[in-house]
C-alpha atoms as a PDB file:
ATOM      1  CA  UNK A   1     -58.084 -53.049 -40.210  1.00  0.00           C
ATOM      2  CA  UNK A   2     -59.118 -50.704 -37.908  1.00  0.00           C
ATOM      3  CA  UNK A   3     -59.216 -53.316 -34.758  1.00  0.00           C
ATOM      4  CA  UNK A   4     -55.581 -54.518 -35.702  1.00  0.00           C
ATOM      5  CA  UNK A   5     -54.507 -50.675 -35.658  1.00  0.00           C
ATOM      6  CA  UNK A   6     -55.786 -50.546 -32.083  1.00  0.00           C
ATOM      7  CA  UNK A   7     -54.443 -53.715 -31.268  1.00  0.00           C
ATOM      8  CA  UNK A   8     -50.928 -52.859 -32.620  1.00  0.00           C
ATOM      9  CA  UNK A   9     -50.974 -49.478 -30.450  1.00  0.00           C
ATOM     10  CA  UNK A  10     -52.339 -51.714 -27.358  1.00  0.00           C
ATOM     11  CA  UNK A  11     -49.586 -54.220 -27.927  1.00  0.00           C
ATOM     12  CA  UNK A  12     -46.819 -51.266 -28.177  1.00  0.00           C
ATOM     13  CA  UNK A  13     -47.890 -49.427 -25.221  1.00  0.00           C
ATOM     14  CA  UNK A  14     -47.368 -52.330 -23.008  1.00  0.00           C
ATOM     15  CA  UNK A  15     -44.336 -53.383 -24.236  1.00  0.00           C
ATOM     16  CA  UNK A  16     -42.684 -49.409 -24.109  1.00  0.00           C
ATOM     17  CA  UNK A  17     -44.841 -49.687 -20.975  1.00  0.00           C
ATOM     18  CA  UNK A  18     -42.910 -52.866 -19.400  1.00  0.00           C
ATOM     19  CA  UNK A  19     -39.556 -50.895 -20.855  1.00  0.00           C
ATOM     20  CA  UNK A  20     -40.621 -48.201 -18.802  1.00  0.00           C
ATOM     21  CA  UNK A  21     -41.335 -49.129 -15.574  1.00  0.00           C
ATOM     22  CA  UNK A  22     -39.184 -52.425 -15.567  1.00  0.00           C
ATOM     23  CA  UNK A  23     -35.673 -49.656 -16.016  1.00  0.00           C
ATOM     24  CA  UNK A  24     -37.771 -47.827 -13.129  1.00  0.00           C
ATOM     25  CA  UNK A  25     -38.130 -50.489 -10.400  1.00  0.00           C
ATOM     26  CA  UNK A  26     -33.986 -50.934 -11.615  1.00  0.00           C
ATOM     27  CA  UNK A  27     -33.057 -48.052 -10.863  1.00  0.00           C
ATOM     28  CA  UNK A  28     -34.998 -47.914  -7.941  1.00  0.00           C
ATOM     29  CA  UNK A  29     -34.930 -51.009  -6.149  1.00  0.00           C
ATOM     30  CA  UNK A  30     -31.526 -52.388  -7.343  1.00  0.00           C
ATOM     31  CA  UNK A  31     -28.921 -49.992  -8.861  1.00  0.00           C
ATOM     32  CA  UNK A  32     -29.692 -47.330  -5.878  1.00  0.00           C
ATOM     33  CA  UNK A  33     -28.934 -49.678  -3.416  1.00  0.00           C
ATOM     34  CA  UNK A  34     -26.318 -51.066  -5.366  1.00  0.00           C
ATOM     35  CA  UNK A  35     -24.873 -47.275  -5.238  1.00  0.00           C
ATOM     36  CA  UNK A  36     -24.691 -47.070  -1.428  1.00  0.00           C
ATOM     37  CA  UNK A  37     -22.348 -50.072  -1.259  1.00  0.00           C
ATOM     38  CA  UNK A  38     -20.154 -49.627  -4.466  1.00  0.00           C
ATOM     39  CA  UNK A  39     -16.599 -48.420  -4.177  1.00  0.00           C
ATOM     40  CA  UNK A  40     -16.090 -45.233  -5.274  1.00  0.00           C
ATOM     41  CA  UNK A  41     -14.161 -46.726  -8.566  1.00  0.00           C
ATOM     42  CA  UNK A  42     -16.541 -48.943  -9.175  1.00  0.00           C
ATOM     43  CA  UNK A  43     -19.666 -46.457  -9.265  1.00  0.00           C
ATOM     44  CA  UNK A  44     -17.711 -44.013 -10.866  1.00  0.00           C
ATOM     45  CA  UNK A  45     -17.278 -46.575 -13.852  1.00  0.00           C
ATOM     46  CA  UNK A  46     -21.431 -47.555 -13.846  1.00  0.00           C
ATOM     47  CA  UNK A  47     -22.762 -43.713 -13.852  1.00  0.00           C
ATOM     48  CA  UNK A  48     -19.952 -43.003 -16.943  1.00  0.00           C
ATOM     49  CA  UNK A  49     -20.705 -45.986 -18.694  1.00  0.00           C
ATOM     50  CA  UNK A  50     -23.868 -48.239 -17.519  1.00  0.00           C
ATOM     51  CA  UNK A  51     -26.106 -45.125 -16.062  1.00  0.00           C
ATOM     52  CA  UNK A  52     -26.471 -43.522 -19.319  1.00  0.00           C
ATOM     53  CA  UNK A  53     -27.284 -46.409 -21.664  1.00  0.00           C
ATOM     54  CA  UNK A  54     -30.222 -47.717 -19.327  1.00  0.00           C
ATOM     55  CA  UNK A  55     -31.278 -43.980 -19.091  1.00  0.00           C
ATOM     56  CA  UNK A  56     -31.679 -43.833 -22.762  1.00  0.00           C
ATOM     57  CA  UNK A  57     -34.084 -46.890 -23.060  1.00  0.00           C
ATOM     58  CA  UNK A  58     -35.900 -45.435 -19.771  1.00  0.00           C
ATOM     59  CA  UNK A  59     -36.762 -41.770 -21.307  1.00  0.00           C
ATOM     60  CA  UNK A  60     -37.660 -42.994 -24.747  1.00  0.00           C
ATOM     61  CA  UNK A  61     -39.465 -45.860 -23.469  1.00  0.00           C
ATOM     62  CA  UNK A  62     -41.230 -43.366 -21.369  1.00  0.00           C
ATOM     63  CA  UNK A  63     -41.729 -41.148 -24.826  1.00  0.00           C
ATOM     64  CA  UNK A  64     -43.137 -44.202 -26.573  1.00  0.00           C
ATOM     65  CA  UNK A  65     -45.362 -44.914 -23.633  1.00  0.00           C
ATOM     66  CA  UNK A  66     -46.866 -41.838 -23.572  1.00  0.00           C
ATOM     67  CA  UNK A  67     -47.635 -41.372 -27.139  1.00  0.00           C
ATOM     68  CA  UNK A  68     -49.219 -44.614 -27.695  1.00  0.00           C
ATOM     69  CA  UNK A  69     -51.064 -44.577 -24.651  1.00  0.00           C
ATOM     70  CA  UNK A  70     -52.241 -40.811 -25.829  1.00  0.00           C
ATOM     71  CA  UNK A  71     -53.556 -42.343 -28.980  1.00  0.00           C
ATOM     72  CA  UNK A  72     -55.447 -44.962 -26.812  1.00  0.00           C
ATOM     73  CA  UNK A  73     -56.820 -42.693 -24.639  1.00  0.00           C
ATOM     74  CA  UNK A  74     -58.472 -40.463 -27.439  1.00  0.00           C
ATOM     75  CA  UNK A  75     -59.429 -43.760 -29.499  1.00  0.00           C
ATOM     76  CA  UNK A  76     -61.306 -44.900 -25.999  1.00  0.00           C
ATOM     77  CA  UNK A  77     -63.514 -41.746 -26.670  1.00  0.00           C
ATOM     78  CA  UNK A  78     -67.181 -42.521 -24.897  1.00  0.00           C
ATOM     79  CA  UNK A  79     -65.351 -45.708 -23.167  1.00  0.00           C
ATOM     80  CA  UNK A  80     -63.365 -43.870 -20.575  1.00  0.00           C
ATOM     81  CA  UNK A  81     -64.219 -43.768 -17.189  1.00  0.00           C
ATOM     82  CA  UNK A  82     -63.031 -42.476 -13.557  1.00  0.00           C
ATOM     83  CA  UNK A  83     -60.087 -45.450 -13.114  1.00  0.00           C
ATOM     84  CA  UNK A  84     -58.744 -44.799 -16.752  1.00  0.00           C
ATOM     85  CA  UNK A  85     -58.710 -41.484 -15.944  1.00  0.00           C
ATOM     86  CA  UNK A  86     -56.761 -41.057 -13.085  1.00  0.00           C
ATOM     87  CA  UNK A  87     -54.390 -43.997 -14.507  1.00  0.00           C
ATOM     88  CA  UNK A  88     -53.961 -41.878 -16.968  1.00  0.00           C
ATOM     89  CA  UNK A  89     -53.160 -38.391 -15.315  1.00  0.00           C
ATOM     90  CA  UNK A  90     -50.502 -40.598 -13.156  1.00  0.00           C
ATOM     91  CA  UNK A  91     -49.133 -41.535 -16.795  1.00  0.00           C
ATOM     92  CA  UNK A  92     -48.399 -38.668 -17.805  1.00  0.00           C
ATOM     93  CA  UNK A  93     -47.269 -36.888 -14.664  1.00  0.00           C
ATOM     94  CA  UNK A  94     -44.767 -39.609 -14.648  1.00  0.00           C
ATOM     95  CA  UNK A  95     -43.886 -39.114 -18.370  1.00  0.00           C
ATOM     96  CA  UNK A  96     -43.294 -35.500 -17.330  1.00  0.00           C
ATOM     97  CA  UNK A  97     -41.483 -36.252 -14.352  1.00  0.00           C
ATOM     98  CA  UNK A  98     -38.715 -38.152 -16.575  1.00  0.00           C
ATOM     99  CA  UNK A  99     -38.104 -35.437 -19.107  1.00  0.00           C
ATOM    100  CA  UNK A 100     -38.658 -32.975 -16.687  1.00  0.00           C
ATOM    101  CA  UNK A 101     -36.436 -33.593 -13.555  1.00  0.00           C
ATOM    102  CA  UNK A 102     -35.465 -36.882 -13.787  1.00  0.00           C
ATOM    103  CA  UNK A 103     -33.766 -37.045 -16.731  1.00  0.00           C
ATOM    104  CA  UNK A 104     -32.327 -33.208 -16.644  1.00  0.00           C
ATOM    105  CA  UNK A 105     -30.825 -33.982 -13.245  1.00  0.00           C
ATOM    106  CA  UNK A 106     -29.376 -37.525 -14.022  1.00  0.00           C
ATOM    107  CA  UNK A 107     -26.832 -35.615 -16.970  1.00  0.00           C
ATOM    108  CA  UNK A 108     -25.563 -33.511 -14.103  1.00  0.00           C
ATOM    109  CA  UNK A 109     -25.344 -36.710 -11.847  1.00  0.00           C
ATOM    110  CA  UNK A 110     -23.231 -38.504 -15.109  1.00  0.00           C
ATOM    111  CA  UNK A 111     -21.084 -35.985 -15.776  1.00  0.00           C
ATOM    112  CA  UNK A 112     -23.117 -35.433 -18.726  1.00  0.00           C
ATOM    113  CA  UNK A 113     -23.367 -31.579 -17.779  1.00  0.00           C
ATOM    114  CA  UNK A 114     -22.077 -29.508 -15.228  1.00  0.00           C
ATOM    115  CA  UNK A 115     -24.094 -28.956 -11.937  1.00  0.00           C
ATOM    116  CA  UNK A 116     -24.742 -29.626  -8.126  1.00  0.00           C
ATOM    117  CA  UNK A 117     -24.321 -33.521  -8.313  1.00  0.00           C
ATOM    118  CA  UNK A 118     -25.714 -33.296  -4.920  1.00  0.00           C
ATOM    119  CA  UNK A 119     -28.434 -31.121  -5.712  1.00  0.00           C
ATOM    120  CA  UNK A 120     -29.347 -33.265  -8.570  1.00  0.00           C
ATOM    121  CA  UNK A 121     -28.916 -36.882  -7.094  1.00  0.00           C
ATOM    122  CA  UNK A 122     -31.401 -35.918  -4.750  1.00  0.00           C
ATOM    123  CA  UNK A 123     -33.844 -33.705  -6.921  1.00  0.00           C
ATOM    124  CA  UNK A 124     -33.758 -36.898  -8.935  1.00  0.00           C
ATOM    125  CA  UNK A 125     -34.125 -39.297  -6.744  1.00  0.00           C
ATOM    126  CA  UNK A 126     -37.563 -37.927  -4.848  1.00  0.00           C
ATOM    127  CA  UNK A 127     -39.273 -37.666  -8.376  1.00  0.00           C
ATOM    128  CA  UNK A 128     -38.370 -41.101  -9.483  1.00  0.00           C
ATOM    129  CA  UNK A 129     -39.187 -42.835  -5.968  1.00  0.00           C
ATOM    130  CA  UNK A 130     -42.340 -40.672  -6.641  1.00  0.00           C
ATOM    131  CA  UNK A 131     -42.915 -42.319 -10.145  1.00  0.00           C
ATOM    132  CA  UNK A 132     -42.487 -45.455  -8.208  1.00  0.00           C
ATOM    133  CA  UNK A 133     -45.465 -44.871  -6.420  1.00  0.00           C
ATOM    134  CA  UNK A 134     -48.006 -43.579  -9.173  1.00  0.00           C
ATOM    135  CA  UNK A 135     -46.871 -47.280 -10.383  1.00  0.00           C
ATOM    136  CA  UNK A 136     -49.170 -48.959  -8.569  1.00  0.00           C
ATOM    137  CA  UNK A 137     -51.851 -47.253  -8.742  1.00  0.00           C
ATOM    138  CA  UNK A 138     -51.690 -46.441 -12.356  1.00  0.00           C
ATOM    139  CA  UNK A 139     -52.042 -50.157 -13.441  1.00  0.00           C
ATOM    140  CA  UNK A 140     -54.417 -50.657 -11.494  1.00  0.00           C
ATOM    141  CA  UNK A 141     -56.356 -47.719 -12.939  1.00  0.00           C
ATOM    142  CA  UNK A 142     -55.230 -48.941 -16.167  1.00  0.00           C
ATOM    143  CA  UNK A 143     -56.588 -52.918 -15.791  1.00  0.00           C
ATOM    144  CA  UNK A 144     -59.717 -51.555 -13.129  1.00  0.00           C
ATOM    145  CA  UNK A 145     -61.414 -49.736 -15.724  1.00  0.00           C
ATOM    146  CA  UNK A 146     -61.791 -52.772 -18.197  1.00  0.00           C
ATOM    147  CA  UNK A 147     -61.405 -55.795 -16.764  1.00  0.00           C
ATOM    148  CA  UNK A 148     -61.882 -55.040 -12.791  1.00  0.00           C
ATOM    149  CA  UNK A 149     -65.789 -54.823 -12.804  1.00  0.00           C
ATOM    150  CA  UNK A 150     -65.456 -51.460 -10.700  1.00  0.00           C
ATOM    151  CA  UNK A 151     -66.971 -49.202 -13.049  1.00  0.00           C
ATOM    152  CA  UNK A 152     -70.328 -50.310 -15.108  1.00  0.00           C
ATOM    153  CA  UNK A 153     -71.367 -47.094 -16.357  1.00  0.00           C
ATOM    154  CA  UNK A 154     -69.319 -46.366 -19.631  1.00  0.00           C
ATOM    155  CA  UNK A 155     -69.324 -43.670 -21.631  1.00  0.00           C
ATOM    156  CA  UNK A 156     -67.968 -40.103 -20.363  1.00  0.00           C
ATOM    157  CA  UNK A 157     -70.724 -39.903 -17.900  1.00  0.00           C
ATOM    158  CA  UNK A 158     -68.526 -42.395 -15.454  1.00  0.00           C
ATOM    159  CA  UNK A 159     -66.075 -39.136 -15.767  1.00  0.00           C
ATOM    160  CA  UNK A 160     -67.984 -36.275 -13.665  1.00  0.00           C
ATOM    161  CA  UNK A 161     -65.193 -33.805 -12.540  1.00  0.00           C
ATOM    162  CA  UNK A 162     -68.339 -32.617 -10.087  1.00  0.00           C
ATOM    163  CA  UNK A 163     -67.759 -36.061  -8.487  1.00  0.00           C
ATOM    164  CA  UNK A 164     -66.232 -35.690  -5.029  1.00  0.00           C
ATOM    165  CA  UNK A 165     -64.414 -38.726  -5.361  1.00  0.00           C
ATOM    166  CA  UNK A 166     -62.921 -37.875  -8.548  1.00  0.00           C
ATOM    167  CA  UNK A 167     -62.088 -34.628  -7.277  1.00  0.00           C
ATOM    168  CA  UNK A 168     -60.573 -36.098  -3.868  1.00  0.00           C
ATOM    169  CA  UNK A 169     -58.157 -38.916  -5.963  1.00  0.00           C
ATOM    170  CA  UNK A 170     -57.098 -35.971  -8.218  1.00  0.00           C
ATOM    171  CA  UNK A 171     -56.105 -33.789  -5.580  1.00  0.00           C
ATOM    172  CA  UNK A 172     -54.079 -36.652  -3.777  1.00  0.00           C
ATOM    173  CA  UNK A 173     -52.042 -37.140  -6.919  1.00  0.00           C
ATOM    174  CA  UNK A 174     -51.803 -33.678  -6.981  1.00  0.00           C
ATOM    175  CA  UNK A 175     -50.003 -33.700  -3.546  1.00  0.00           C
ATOM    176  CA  UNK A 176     -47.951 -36.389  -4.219  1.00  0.00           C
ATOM    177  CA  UNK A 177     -46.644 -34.759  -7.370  1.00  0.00           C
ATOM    178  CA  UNK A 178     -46.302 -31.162  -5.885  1.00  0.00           C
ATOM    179  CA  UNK A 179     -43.742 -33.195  -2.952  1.00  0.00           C
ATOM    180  CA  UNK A 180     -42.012 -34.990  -5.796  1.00  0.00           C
ATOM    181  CA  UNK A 181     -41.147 -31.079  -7.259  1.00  0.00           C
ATOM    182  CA  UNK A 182     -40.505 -29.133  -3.793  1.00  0.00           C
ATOM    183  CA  UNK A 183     -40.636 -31.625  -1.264  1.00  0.00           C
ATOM    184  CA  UNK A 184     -38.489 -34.115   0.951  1.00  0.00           C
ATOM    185  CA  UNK A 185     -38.002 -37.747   0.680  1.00  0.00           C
ATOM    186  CA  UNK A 186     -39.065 -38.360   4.047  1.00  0.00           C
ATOM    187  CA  UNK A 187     -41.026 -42.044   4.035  1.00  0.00           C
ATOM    188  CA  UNK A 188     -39.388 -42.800   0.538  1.00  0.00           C
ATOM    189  CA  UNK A 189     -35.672 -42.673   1.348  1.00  0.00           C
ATOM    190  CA  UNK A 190     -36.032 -46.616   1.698  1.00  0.00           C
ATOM    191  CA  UNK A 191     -37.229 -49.186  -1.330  1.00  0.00           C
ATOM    192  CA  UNK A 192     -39.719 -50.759   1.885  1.00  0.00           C
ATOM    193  CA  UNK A 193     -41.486 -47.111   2.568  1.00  0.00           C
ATOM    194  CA  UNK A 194     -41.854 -46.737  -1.458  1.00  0.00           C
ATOM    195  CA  UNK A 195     -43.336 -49.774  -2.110  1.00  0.00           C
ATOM    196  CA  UNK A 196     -45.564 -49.488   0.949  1.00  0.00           C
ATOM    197  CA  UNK A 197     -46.564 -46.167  -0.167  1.00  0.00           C
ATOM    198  CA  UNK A 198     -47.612 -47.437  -3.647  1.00  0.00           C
ATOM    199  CA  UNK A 199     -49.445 -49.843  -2.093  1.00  0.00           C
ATOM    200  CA  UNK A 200     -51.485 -47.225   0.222  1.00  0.00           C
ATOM    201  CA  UNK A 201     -52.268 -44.925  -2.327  1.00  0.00           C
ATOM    202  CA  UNK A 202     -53.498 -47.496  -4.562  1.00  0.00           C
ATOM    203  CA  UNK A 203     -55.624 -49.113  -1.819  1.00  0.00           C
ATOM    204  CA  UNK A 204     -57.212 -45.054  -0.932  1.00  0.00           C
ATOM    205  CA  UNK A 205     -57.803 -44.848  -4.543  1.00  0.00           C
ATOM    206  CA  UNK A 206     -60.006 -47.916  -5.085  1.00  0.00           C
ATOM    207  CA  UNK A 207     -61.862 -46.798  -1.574  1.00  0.00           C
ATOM    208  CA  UNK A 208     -62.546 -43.670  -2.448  1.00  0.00           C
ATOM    209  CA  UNK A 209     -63.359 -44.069  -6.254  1.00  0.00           C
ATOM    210  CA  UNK A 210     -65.454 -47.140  -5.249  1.00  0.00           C
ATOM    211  CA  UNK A 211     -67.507 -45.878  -2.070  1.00  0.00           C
ATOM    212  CA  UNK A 212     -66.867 -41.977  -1.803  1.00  0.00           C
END
């Protein structure tokens, strides 16, 4: 019974999971481009009516995400190691990016509440490009530390916060996450630089978890 809890929670979390990220990469790759070419009629009509239905399944897919994956992560116990860690710090900086910016910035942006549309559109913007990028390299955190053969010591000992490259990765998605709050858009104005940007920082994670 036990097993068919954990597979129930494993089987939620990627479905909320594929929720998740598949209204991300929407609103991302295709309804913000769709945005800069829309008459002004036309997106007026999608952010009152459209916007705020797919941003409803987004932030409570993102809720459901969280929690399940929470209940995974403390169920792993002596099982987690360096990738699932770091997967799962991305995880949740990302859930707190939604109901944190994202989400409070996109009601002013509907006309949900009053505010700098301006302000907001671009506040929310940076930290959901951002999210875009901790993507990437959260799945592959996520699949690495199971099923990638990177990591063959289990047990908390493959989790030493002494670890330079532990310490290094950490500190990157740090960065990343401190732009996404104060920063500039600068290389992920355009869908090309995001998704190149994904790929990058997943490719210095696996170096530097792997070899550092």
């Amino acid at each position: 019974m036990v097993y068919f809890i954990e597979f129930l929670f494993r089987w939620t979390h990627v479905l909320f999971g594929m929720t998740w990220v598949g209204l991300l990469y929407y609103f991302n790759f295709i309804q913000g481009e769709y945005f800069k070419e829309a008459e002004a009629s036309a997106k007026a009509d999608a952010l009152s009516k459209l916007a705020p239905r797919a941003l409803w399944w987004f932030r409570w897919a993102a809720l459901m995400t969280f929690a399940t994956g929470l209940y995974l992560f403390v169920m792993l116990g002596a099982a987690v190691n360096q990738y699932i860690a770091v997967a799962a710090l991305m995880g949740t900086i990302m859930f707190l990016n939604v109901w944190g910016i994202i989400w409070p910035h996109q009601k002013v942006v509907c006309g949900l509440k009053e505010g700098d549309i301006a302000a907001s559109a671009s506040k929310a913007l940076l930290a959901s490009r951002t999210n875009t990028v901790f993507s990437g390299p959260m799945l592959f955190g996520m699949l690495g530390s199971k099923h990638g053969g990177f990591s063959a010591a289990g047990g908390m000992a493959g989790v030493s916060f002494s670890d330079p490259g532990f310490i290094l990765v950490v500190l990157m998605i740090i960065a990343l996450e401190i732009n996404a709050v104060f920063g500039q858009l600068r290389q992920l104005a355009t869908v090309s630089g995001v998704i190149h940007m994904s790929v990058a920082v997943t490719a210095v994670m696996y170096l530097i978890l792997h070899f550092l």
